[in-house]
Structure formats: C-alpha cells, structure tokens
Protein backbone atom coordinates (compact mmCIF):
# COMPACT_ATOMS: atom_id res chain seq x y z
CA UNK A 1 14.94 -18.69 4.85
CA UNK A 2 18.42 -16.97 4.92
CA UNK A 3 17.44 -14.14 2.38
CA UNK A 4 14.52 -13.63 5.07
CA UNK A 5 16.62 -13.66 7.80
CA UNK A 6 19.01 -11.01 6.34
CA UNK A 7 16.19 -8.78 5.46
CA UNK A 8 14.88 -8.97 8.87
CA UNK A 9 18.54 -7.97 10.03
CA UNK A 10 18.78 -5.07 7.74
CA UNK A 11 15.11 -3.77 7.70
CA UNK A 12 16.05 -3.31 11.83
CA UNK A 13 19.31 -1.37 11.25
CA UNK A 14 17.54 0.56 7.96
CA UNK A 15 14.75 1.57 10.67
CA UNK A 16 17.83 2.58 13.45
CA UNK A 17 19.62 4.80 10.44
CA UNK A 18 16.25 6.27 9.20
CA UNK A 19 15.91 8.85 11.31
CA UNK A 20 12.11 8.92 11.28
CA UNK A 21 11.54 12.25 9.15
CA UNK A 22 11.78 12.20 5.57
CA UNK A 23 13.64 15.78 3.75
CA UNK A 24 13.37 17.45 0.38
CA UNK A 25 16.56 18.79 -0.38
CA UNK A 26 17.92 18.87 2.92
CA UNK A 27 15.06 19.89 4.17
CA UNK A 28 12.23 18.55 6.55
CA UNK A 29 8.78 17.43 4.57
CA UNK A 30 6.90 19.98 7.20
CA UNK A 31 6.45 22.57 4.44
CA UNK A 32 6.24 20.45 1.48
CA UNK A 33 3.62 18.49 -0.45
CA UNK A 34 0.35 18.23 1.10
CA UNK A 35 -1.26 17.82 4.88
CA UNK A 36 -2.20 14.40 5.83
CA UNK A 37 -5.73 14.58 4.70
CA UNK A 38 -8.93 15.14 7.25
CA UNK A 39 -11.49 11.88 7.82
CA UNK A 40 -14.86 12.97 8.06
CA UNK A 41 -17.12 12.33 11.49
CA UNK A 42 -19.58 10.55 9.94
CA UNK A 43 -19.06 9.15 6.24
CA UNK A 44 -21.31 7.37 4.18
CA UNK A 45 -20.68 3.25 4.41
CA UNK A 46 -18.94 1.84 1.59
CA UNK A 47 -18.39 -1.52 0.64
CA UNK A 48 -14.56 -2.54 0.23
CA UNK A 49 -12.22 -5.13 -0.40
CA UNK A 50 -8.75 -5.33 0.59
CA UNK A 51 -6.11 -7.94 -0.37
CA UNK A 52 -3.96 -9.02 2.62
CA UNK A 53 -6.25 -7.99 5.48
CA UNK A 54 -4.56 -10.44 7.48
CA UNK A 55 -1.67 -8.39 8.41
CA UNK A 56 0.57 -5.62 8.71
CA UNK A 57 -0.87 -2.24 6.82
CA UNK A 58 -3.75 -4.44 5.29
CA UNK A 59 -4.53 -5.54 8.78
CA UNK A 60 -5.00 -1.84 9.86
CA UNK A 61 -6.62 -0.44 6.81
CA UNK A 62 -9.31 -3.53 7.84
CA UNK A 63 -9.39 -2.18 11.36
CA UNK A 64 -10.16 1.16 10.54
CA UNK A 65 -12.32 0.62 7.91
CA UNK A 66 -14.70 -1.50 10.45
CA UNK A 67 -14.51 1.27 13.09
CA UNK A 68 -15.43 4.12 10.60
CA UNK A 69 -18.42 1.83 9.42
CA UNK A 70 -17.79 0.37 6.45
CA UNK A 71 -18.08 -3.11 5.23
CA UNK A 72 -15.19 -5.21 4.26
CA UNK A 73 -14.10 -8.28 2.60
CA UNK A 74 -10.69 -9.31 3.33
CA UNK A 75 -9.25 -11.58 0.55
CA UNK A 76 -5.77 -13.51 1.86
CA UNK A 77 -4.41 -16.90 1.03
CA UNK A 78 -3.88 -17.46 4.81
CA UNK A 79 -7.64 -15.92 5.94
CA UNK A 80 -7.24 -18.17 9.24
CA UNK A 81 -4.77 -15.30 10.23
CA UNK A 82 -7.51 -12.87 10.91
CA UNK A 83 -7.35 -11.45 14.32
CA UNK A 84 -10.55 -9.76 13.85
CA UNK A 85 -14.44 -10.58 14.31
CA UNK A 86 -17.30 -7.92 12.97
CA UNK A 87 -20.57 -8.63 11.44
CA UNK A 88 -19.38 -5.78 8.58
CA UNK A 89 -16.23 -8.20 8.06
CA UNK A 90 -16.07 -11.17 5.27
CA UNK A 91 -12.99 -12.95 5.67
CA UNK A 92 -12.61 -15.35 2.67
CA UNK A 93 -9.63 -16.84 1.24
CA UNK A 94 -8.44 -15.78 -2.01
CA UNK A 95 -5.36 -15.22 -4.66
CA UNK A 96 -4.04 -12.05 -5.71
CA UNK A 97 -3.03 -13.92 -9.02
CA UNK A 98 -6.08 -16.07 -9.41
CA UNK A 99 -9.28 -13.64 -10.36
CA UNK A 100 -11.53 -16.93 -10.14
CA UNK A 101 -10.78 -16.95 -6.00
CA UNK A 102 -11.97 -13.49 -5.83
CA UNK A 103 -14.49 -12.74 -8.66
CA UNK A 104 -18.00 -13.34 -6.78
CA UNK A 105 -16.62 -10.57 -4.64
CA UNK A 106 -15.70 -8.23 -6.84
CA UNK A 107 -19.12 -7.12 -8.14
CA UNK A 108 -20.61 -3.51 -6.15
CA UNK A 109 -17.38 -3.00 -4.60
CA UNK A 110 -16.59 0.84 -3.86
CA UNK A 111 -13.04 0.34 -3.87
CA UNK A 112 -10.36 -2.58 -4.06
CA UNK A 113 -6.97 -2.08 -2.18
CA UNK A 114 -4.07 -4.15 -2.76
CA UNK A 115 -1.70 -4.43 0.20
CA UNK A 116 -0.17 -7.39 -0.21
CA UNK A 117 3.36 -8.77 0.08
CA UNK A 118 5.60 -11.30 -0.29
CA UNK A 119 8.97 -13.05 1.24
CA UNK A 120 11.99 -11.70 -0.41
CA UNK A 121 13.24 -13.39 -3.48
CA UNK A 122 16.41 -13.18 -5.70
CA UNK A 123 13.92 -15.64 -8.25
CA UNK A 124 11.55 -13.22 -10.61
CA UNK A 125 8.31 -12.08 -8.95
CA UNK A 126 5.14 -11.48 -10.69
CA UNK A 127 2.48 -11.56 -8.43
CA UNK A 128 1.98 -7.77 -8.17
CA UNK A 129 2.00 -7.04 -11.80
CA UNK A 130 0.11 -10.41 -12.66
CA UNK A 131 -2.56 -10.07 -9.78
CA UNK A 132 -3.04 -6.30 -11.02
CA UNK A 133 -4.24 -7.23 -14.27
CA UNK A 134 -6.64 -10.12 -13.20
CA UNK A 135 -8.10 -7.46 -10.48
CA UNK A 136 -8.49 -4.86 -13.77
CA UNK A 137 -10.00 -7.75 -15.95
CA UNK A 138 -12.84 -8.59 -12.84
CA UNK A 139 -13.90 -5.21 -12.25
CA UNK A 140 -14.09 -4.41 -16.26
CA UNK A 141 -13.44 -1.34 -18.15
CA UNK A 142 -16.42 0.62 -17.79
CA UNK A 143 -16.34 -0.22 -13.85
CA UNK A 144 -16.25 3.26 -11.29
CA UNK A 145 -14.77 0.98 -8.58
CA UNK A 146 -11.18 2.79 -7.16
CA UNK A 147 -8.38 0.56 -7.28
CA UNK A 148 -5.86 1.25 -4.55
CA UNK A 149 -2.40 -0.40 -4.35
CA UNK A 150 0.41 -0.04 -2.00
CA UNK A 151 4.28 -0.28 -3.76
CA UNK A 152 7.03 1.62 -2.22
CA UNK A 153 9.80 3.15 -2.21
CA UNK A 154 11.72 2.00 -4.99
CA UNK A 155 9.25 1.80 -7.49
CA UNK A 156 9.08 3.45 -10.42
CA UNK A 157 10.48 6.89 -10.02
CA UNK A 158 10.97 6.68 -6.60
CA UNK A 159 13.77 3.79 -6.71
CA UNK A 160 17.09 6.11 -5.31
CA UNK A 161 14.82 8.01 -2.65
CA UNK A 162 15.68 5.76 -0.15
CA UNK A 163 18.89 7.08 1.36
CA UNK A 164 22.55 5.35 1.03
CA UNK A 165 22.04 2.15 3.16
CA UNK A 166 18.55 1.27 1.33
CA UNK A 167 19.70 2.31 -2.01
CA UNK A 168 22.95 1.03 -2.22
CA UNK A 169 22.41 -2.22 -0.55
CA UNK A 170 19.22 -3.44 1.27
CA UNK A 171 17.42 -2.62 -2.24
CA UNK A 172 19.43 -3.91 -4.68
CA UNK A 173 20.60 -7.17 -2.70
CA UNK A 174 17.54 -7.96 -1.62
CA UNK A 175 14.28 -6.05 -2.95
CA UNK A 176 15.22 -5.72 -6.50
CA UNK A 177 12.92 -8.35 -7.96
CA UNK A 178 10.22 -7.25 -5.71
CA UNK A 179 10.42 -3.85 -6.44
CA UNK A 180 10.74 -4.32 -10.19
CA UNK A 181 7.27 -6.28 -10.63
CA UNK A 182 5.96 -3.29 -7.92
CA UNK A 183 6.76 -1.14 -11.52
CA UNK A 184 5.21 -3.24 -13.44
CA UNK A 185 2.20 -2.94 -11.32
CA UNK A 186 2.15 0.69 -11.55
CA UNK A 187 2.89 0.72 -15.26
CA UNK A 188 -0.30 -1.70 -15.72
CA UNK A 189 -2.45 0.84 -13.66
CA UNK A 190 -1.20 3.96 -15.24
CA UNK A 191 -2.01 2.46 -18.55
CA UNK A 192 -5.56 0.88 -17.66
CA UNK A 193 -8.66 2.93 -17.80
CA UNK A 194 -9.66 2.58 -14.53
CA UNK A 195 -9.98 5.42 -11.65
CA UNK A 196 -6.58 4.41 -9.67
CA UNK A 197 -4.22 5.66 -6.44
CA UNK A 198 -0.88 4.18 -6.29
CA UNK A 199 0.48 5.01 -2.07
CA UNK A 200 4.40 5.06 -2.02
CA UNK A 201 4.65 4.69 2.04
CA UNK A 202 7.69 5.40 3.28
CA UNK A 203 9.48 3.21 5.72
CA UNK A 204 6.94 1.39 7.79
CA UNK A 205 6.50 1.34 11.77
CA UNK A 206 4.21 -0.07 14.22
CA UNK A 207 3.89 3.52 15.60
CA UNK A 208 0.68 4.92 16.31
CA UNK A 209 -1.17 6.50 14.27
CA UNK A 210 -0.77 10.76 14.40
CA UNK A 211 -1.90 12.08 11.24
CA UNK A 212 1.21 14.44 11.14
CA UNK A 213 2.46 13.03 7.53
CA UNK A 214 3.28 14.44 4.32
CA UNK A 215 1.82 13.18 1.07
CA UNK A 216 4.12 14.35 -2.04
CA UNK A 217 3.25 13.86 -5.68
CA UNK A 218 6.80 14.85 -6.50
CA UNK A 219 10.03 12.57 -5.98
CA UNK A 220 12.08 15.48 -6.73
CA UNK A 221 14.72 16.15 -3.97
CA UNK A 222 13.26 13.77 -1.42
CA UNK A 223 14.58 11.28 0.91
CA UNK A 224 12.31 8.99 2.72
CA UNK A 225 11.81 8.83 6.20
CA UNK A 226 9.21 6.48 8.37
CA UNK A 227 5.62 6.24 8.61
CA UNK A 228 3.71 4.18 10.79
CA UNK A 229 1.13 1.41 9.10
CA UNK A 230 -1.67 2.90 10.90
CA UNK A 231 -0.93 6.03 9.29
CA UNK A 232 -1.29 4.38 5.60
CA UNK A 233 -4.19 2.65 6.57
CA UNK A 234 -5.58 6.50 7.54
CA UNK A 235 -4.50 7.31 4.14
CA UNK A 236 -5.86 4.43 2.91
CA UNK A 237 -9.22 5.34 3.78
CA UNK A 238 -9.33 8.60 3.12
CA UNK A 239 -8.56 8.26 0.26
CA UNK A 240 -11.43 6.04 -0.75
CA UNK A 241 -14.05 7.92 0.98
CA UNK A 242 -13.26 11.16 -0.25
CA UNK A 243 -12.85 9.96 -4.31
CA UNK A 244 -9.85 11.45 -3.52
CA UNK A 245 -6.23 11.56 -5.90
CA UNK A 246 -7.65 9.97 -8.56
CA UNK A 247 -5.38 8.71 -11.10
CA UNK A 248 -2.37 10.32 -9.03
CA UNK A 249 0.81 8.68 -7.61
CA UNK A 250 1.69 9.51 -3.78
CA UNK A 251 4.61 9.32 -1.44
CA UNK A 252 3.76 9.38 2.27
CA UNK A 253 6.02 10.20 4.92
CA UNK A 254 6.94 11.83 8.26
C-alpha cells in the first residue's frame, strides 16, 4: 500500500511538471507525426472486446464504443465495477492471464483491446506479457481479429521519452517491473502473426476529449506530454474501425 501511495504522490507532481504538450526536439508535436485521426458519422457495427472496461481508458473506450454503435464485451476480474448499462454491453468477469475465463468470447470478435493495469510492484510482473500470449493462442493464427494493447511510455523504445522527473525517478523506482513485462508484451506481438496496434499514450488525464493529438511512429527526439483517456479511447476506436495502423507501433500525445 505504500508503493501505491507514493505513486499516487508522484503521478500528481509528474502531471504538475508535465506541462501538457509533448516536443520533438524542442519543439511542439503540432507539426509532427500524424493528425488525430477522423471517426466516421455512421460506421458499420463491430463486435469488440476490451479487457479492463471497468475503468479508466478501458472504461472510455467502452463508452464510446456503445455510443458509436458497436457491441461490446467487457472482460475484468472486478466486472461489478461497471458503471454502465446497454443492451450492446456484456459485462462478464474474466482473467487477462487465464484464456479459459475468456475463450467462449473470443470467437467472431472484430477486435480485442487490452487496457488493463495493475498496482505498482517492485516483485516481477507478468501479466501483460503472459495474458498476451493466452489472448494470441484463443484467437489462433490464421484469425483476422485486430489485437489492440495499450503500454506506455517506457516501453520498448520509448523508455527515456519521459522527461527528467519520470525517467530518472518515478520510472525506475517505481514502474520498472511494470514497464519491463509492457516489453515483453510488445515483443510477443511484434513476433506473432497476428494483425496488431500497440498505443504508447502519453501521460494520462481526465480531460475531455478534443481530438487535437499527435500520433508519432517515431521516438526520435520526443518528449512526452499529456493526453486525456478519452482521447485514447478516440484512438482506440478509430483505430479498429478504420483497419487502421496495422502492425505499427504509436505514441499519442498533445
């Protein structure tokens, strides 16, 4: 509970000392990477399934995913959390980890995004790397269903994009063993033959959403700055409705 506590603490000075826009070298993001993407008016109902609907950017990818028409099954270990009702939602309780909690679900499914998270730990975690696999091994190799998964910054190639404060000590201190297995994840994605998006957000807010973001495919030169949840979750499902950055890894960020 005191590792929590602390990252509470500094996740509300990191946001204070962020800034809010992101820079490539030196630079604002305005002119770099790509526009936040457009959603279509009226696009063709998919059938989804998110891990950790329940809350935070899951919660609002769930959300928007109901209003734009789509159907949804939220998989969460803690499904009671649902603040939601909709005859389009299936809220069932599930395990990343364990592919038998999830497996009747998986079958038809347009796309499966992964936005879970856990509590800090300084113990070795697993669950994103381990729970990525079981996900691959449900929907089978020959299966056209996207597979979209939120890691960070600090993952992969994008661990020392965070700015002094996250880089030096909020990361290391306290995110290193969740932002290690976040690798792994992506490493077991980039290596699987499945059609893939891996979403780097930048730091999160509970901002509304304005669609004024950049989405990079290059770390080169960039610091992070803040995005808002509902802003990934736009993302989110644009991404999956448009077939769109396919087999690509993104950074998102004001």
């Amino acid at each position: 509970m005191f590792k929590i506590g602390l990252v509470i603490a500094f996740s509300a000075v990191l946001a204070a000392c962020s800034g809010g826009n992101g820079t490539k070298n030196g630079e604002a993001l305005l002119t770099y990477g790509n526009e936040a993407p457009t959603l279509t008016q009226n696009p063709e109902q998919l059938d989804l399934l998110i891990f950790g609907g329940t809350a935070g950017v899951g919660l609002e990818t769930v959300k928007l995913a109901l209003a734009r028409g789509h159907k949804v099954t939220s998989v969460s270990r803690r499904p009671e959390r649902m603040t939601l009702e909709h005859d389009n939602l299936n809220n069932v309780k599930g395990d990343f980890v364990k592919s038998d909690s999830y497996a009747s679900f998986i079958e038809g499914k347009d796309a499966i995004i992964s936005a879970i998270g856990v509590d800090a730990s300084s113990e070795k975690i697993t669950i994103y790397s381990e729970g990525m696999k079981n996900v691959l091994k449900a929907i089978g190799s020959n299966s056209s269903t996207q597979v979209v998964t939120i890691t960070g910054i600090g993952a992969g190639d994008s661990k020392g994009h965070g700015g002094f404060f996250y880089d030096r000590i909020v990361n290391p201190f306290l995110l290193e063993e969740d932002y290690a297995d976040k690798t792994r994840q992506e490493a077991i994605l980039r290596s699987s033959q499945s059609r893939w998006t891996i979403v780097r957000p930048g730091f999160l807010t509970d901002d509304m959403s304005e669609t004024r973001y950049r989405v990079l495919l290059d770390m080169d030169g960039v610091q992070s700055g803040d995005i808002s949840r509902a802003d990934v979750s736009h993302f989110l499902l644009a991404v999956v409705e448009q077939g769109a950055y396919i087999n690509e890894t993104v950074f998102l960020s004001n």
